[in-house]
PDB file of N, CA and C in Angstrom:
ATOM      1  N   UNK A   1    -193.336  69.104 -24.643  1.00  0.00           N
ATOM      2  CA  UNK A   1    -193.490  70.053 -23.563  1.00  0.00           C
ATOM      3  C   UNK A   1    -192.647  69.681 -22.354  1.00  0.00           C
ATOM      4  N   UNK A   2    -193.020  68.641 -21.725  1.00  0.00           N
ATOM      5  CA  UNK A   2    -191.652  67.720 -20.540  1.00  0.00           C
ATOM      6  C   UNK A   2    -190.455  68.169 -21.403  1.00  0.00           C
ATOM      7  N   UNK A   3    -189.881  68.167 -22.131  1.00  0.00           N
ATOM      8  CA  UNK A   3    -188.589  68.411 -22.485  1.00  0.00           C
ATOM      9  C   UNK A   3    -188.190  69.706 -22.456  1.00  0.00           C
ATOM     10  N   UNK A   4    -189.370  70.700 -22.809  1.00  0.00           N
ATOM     11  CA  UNK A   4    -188.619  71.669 -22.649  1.00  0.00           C
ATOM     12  C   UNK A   4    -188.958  72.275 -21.408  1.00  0.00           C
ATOM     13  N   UNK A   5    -190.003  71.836 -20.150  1.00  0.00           N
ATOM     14  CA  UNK A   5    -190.055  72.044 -18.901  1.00  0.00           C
ATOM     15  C   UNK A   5    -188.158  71.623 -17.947  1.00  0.00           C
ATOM     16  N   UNK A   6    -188.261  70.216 -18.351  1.00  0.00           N
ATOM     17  CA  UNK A   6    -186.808  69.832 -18.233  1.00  0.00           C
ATOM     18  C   UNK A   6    -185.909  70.966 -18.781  1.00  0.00           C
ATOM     19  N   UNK A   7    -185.522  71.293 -19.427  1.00  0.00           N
ATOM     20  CA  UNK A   7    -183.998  72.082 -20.045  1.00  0.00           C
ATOM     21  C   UNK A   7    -184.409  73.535 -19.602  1.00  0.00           C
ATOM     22  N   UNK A   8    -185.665  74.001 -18.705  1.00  0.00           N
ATOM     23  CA  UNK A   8    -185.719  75.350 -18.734  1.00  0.00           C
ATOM     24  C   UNK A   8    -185.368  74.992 -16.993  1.00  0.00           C
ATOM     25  N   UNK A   9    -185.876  74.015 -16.718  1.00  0.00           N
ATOM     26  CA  UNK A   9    -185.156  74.034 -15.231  1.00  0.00           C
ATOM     27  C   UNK A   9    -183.967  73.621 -14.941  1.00  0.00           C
ATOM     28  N   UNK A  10    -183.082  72.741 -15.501  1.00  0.00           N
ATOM     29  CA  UNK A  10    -181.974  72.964 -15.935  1.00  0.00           C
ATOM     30  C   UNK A  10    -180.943  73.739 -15.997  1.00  0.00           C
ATOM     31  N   UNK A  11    -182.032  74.831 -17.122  1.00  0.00           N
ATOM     32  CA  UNK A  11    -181.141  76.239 -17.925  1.00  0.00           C
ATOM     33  C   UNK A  11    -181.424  77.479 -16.317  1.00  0.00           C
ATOM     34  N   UNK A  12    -182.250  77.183 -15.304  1.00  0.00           N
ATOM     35  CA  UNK A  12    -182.219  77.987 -14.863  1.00  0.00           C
ATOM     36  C   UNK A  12    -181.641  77.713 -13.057  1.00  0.00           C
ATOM     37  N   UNK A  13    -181.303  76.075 -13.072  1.00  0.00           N
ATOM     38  CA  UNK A  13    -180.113  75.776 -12.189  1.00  0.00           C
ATOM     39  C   UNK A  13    -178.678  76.360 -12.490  1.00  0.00           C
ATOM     40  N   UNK A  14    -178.695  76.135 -13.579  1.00  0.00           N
ATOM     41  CA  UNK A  14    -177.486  76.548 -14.070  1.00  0.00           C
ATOM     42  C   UNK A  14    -176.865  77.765 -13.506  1.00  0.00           C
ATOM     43  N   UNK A  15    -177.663  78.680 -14.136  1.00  0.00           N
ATOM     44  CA  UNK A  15    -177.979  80.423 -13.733  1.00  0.00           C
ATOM     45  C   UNK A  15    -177.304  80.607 -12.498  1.00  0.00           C
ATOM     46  N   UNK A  16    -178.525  79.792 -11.421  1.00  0.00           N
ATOM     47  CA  UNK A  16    -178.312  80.352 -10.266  1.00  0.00           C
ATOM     48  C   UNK A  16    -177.097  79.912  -9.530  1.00  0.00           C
ATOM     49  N   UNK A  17    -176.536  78.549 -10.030  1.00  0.00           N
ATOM     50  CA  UNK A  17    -175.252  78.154  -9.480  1.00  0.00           C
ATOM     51  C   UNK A  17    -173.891  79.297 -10.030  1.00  0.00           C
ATOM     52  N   UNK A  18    -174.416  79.742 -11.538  1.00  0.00           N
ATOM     53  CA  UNK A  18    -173.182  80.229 -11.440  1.00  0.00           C
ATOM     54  C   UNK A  18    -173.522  81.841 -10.820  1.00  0.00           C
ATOM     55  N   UNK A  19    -174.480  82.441 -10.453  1.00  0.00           N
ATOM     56  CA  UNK A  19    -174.886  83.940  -9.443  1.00  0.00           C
ATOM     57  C   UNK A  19    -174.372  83.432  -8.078  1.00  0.00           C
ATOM     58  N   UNK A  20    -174.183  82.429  -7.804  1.00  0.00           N
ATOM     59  CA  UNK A  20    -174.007  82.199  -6.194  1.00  0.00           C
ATOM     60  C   UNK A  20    -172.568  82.057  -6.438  1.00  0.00           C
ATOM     61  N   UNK A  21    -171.567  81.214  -7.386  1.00  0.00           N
ATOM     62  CA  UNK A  21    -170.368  81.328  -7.321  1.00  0.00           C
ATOM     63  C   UNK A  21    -169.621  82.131  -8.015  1.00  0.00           C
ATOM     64  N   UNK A  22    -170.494  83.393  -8.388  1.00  0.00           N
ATOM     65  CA  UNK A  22    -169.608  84.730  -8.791  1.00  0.00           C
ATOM     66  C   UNK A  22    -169.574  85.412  -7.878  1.00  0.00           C
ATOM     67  N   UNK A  23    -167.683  85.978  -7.970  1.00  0.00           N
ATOM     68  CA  UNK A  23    -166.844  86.261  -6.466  1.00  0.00           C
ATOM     69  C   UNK A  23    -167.581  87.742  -6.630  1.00  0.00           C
ATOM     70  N   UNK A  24    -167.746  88.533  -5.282  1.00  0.00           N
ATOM     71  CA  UNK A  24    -168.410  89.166  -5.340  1.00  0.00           C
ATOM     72  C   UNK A  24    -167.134  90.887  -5.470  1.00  0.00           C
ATOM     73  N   UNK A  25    -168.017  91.393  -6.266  1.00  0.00           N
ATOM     74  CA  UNK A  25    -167.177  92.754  -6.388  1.00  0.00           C
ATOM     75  C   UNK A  25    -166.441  93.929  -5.451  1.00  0.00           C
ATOM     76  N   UNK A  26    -165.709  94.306  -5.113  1.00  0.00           N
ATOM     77  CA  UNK A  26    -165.404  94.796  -3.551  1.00  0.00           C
ATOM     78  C   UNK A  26    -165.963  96.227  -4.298  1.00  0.00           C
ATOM     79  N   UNK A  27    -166.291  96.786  -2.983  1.00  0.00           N
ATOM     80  CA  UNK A  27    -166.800  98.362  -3.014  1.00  0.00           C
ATOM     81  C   UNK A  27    -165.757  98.939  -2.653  1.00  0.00           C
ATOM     82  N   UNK A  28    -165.457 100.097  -2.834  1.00  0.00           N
ATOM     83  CA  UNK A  28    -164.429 101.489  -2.634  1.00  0.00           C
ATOM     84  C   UNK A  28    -165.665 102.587  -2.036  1.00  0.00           C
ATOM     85  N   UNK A  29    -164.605 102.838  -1.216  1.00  0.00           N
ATOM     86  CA  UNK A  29    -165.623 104.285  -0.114  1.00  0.00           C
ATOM     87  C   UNK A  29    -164.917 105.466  -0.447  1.00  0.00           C
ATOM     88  N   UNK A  30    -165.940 106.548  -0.370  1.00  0.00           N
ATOM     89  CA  UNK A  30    -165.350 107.800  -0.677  1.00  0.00           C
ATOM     90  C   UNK A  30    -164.655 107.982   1.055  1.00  0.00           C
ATOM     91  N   UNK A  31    -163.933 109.301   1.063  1.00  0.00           N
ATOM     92  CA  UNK A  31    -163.548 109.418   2.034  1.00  0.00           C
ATOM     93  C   UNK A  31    -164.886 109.994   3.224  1.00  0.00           C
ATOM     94  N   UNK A  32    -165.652 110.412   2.763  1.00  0.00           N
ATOM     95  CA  UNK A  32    -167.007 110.372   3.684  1.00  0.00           C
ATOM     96  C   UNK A  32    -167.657 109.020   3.646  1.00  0.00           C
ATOM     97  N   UNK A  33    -167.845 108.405   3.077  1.00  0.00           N
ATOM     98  CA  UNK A  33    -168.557 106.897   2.951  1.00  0.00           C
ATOM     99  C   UNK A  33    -167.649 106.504   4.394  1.00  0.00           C
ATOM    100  N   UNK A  34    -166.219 106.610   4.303  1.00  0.00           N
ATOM    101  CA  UNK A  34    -165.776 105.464   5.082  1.00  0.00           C
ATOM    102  C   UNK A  34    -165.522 106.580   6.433  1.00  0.00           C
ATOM    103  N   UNK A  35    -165.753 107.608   6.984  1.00  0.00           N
ATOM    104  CA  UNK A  35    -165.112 108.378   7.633  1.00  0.00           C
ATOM    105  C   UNK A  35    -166.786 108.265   8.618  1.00  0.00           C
ATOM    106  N   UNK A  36    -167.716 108.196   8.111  1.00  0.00           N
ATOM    107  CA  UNK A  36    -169.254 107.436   8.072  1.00  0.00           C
ATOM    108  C   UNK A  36    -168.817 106.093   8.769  1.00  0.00           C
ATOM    109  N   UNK A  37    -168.325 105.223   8.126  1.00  0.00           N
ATOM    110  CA  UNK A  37    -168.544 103.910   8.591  1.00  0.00           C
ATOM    111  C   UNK A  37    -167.988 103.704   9.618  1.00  0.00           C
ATOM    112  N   UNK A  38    -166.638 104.609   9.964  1.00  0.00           N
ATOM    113  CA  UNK A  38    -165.908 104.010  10.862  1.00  0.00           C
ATOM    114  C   UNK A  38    -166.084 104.961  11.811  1.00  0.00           C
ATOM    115  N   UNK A  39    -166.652 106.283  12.077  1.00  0.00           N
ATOM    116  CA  UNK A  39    -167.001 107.045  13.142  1.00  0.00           C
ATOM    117  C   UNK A  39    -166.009 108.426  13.656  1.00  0.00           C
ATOM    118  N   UNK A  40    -165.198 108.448  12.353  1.00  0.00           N
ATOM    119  CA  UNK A  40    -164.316 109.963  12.741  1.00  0.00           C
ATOM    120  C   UNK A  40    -165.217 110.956  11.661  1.00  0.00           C
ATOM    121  N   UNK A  41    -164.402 111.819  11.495  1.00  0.00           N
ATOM    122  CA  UNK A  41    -164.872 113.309  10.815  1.00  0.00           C
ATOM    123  C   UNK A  41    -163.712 112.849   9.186  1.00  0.00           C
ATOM    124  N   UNK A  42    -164.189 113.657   8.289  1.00  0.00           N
ATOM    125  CA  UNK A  42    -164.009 113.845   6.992  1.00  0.00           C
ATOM    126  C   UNK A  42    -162.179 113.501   7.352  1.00  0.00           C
ATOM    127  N   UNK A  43    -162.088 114.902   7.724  1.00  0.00           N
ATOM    128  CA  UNK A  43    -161.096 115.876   8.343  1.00  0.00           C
ATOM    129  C   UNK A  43    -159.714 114.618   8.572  1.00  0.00           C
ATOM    130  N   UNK A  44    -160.389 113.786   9.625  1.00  0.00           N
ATOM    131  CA  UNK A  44    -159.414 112.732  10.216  1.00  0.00           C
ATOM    132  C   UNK A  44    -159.003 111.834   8.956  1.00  0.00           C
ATOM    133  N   UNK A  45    -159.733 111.397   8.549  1.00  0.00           N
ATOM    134  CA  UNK A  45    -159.824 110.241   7.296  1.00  0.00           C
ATOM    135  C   UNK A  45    -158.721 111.043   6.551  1.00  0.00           C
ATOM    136  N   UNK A  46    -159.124 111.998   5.972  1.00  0.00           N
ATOM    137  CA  UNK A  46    -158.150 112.980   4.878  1.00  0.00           C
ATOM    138  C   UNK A  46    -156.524 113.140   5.479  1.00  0.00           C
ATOM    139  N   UNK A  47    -156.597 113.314   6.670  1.00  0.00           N
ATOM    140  CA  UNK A  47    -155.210 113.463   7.806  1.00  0.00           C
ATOM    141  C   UNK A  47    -154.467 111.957   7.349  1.00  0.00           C
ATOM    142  N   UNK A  48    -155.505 110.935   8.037  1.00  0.00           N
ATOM    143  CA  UNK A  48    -155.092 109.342   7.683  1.00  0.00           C
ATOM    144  C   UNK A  48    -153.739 109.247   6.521  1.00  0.00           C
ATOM    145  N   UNK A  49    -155.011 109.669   5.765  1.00  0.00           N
ATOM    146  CA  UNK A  49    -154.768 109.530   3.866  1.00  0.00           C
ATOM    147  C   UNK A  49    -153.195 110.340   3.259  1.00  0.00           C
ATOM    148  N   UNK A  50    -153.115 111.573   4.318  1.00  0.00           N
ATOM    149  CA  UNK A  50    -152.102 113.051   3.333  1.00  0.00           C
ATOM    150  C   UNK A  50    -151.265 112.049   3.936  1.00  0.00           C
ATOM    151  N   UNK A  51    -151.058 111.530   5.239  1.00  0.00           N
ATOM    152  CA  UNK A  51    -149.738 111.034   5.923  1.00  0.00           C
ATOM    153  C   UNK A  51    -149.030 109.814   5.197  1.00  0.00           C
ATOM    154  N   UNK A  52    -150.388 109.536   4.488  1.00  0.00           N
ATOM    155  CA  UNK A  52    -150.009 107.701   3.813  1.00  0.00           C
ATOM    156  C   UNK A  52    -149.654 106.952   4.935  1.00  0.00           C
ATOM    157  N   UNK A  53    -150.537 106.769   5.703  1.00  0.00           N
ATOM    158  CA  UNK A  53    -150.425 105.993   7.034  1.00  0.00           C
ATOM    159  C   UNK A  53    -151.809 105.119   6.707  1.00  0.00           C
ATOM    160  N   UNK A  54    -152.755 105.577   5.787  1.00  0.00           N
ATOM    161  CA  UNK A  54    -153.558 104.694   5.690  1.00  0.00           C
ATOM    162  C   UNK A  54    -153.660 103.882   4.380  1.00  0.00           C
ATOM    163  N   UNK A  55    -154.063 103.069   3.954  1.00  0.00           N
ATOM    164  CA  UNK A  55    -154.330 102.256   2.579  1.00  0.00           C
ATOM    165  C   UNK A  55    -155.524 102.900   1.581  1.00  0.00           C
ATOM    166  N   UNK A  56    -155.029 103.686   0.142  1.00  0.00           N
ATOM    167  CA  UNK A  56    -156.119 104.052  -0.317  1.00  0.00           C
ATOM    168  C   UNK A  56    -155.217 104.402  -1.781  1.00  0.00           C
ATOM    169  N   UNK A  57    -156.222 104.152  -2.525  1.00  0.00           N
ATOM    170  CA  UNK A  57    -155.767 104.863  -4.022  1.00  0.00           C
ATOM    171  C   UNK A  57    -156.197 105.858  -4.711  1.00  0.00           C
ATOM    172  N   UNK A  58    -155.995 106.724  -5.725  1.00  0.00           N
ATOM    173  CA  UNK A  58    -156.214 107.968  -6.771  1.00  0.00           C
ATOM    174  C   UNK A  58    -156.794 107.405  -7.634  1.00  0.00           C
ATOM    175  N   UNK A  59    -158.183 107.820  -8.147  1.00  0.00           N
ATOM    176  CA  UNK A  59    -158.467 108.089  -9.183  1.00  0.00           C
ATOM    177  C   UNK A  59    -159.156 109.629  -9.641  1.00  0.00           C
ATOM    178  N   UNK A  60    -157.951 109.494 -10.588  1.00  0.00           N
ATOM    179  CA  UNK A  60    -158.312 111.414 -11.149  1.00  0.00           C
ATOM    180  C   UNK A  60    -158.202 112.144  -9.650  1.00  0.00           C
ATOM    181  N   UNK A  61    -159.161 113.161  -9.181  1.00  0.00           N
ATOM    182  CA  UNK A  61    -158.498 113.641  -8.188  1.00  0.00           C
ATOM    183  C   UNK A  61    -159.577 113.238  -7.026  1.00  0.00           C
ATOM    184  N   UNK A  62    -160.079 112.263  -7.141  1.00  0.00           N
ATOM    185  CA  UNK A  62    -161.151 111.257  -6.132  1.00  0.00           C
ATOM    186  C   UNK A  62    -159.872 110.095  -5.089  1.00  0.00           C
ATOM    187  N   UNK A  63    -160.245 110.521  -3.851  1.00  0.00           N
ATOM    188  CA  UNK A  63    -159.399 109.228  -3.064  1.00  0.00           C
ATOM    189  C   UNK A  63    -160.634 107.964  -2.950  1.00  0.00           C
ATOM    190  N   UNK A  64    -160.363 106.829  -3.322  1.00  0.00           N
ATOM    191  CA  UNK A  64    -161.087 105.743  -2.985  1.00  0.00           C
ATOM    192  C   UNK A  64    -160.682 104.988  -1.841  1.00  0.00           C
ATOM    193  N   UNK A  65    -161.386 104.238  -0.535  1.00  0.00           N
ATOM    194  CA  UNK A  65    -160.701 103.354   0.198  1.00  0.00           C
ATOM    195  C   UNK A  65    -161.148 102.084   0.119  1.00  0.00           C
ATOM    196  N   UNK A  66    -160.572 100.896   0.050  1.00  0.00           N
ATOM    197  CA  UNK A  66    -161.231  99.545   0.486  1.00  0.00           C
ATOM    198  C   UNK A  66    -161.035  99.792   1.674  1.00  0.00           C
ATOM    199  N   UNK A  67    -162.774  99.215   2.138  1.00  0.00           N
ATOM    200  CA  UNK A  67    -162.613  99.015   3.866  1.00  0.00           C
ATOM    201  C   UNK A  67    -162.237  97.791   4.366  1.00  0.00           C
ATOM    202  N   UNK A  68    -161.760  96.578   3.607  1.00  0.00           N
ATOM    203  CA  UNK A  68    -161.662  95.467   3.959  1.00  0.00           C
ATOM    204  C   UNK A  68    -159.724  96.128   4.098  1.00  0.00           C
ATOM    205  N   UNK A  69    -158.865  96.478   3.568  1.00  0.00           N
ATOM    206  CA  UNK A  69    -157.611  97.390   3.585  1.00  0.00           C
ATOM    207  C   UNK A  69    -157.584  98.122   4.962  1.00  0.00           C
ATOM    208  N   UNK A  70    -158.838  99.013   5.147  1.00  0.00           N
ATOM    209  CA  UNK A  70    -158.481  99.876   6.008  1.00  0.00           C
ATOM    210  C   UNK A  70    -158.643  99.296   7.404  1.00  0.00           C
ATOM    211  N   UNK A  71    -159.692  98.320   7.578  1.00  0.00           N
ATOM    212  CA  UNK A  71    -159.609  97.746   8.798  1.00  0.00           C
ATOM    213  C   UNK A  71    -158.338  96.324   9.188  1.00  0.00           C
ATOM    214  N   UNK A  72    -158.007  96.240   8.360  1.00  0.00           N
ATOM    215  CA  UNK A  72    -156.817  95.656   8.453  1.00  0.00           C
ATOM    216  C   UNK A  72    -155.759  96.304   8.356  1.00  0.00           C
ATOM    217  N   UNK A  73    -155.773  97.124   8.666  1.00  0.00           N
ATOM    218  CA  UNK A  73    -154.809  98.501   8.850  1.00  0.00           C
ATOM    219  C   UNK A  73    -154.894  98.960  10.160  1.00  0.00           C
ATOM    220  N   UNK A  74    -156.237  99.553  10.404  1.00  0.00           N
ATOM    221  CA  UNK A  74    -156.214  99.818  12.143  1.00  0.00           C
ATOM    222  C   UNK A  74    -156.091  98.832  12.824  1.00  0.00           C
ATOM    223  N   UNK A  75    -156.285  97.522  12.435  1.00  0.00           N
ATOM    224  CA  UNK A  75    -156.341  96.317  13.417  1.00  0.00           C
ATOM    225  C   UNK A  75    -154.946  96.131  13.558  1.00  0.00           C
ATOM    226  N   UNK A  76    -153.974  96.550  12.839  1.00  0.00           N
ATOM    227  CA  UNK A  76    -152.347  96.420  12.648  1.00  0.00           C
ATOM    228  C   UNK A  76    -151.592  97.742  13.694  1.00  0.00           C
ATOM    229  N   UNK A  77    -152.381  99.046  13.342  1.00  0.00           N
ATOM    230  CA  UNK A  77    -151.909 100.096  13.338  1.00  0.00           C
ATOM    231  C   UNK A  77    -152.330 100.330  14.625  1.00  0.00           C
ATOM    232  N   UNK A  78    -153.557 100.284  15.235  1.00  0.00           N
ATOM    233  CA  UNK A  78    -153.871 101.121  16.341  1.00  0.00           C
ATOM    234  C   UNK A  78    -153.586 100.279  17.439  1.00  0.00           C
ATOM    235  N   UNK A  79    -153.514  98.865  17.081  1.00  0.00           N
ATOM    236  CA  UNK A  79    -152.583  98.012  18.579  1.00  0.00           C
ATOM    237  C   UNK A  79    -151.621  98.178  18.755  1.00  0.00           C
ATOM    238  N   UNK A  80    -150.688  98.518  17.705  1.00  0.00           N
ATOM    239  CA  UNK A  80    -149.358  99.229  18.394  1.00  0.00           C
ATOM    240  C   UNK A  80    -149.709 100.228  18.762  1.00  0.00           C
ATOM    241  N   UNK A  81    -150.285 101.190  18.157  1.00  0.00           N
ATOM    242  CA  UNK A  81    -150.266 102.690  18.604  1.00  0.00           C
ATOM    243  C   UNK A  81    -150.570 102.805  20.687  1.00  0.00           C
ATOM    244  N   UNK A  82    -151.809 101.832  20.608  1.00  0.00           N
ATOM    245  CA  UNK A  82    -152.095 101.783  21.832  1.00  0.00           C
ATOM    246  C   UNK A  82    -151.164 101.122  22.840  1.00  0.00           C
ATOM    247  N   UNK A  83    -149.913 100.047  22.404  1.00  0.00           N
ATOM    248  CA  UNK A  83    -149.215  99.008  23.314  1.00  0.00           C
ATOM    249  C   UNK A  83    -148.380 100.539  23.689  1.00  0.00           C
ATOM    250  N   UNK A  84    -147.769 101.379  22.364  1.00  0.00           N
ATOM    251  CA  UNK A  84    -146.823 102.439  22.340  1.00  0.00           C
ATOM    252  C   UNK A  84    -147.145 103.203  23.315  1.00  0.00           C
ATOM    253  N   UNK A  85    -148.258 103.788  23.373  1.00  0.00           N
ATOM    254  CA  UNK A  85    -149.152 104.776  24.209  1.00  0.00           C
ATOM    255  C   UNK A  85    -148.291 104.422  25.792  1.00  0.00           C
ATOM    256  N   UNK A  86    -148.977 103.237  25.912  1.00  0.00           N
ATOM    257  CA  UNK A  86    -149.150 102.753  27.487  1.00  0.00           C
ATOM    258  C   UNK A  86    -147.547 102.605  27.571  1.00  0.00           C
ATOM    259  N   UNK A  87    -146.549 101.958  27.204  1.00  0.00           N
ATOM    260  CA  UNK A  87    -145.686 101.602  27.460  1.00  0.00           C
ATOM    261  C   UNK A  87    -144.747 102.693  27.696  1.00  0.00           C
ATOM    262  N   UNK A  88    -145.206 103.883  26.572  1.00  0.00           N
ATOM    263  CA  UNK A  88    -144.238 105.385  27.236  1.00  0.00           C
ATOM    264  C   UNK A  88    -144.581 106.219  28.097  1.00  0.00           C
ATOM    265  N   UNK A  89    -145.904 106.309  29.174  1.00  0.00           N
ATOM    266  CA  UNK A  89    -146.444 106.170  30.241  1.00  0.00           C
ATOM    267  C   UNK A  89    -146.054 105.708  31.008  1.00  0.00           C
ATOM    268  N   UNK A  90    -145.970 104.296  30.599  1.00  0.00           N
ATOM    269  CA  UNK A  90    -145.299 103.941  32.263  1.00  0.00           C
ATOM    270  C   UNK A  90    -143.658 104.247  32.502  1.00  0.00           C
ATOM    271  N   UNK A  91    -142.850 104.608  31.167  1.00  0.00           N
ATOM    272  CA  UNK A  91    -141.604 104.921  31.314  1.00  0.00           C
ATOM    273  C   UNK A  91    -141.725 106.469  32.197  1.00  0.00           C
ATOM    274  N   UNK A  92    -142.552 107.091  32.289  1.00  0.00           N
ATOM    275  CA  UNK A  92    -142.715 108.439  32.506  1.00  0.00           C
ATOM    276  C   UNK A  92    -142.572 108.611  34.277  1.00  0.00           C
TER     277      UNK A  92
END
């Protein structure tokens, strides 16, 4: 009985070491999921997307986004946009 108390706790360290070091799966957002997360309208997200100004892929006729992509995108994209903004302002 000890022996097999032993190998079931064991068998069930095991388990949990390897659930904690499986890399975890990334999610894909619909274009409402992420248009949701990040606080614009459908509308904008889809604009984002037709321009290919934002990061996203096709499947069948579904757009998917990683949001870990897309916020490393505005964090790229909208600090210039904003340095651009101000700087042709003050040329004005």
């Amino acid at each position: 009985d000890s022996v097999e108390i032993a190998f079931c706790a064991n068998a069930i360290a095991e388990i949990r070491n390897a659930l904690e070091n499986t890399p975890q799966l990334r999610k894909y957002h619909t274009v409402s999921q992420e248009a949701e997360r990040l606080g614009y309208s459908d509308k904008t997200v889809r604009n984002l997307l037709k321009e290919k100004r934002a990061p996203h892929f096709v499947i069948g006729s579904d757009l998917r986004i990683d949001p870990v992509a897309m916020d490393e995108w505005m964090d790229a994209n909208c600090a210039l946009g904003k340095s651009t903004q101000s700087s042709q302002r003050s040329q004005k």
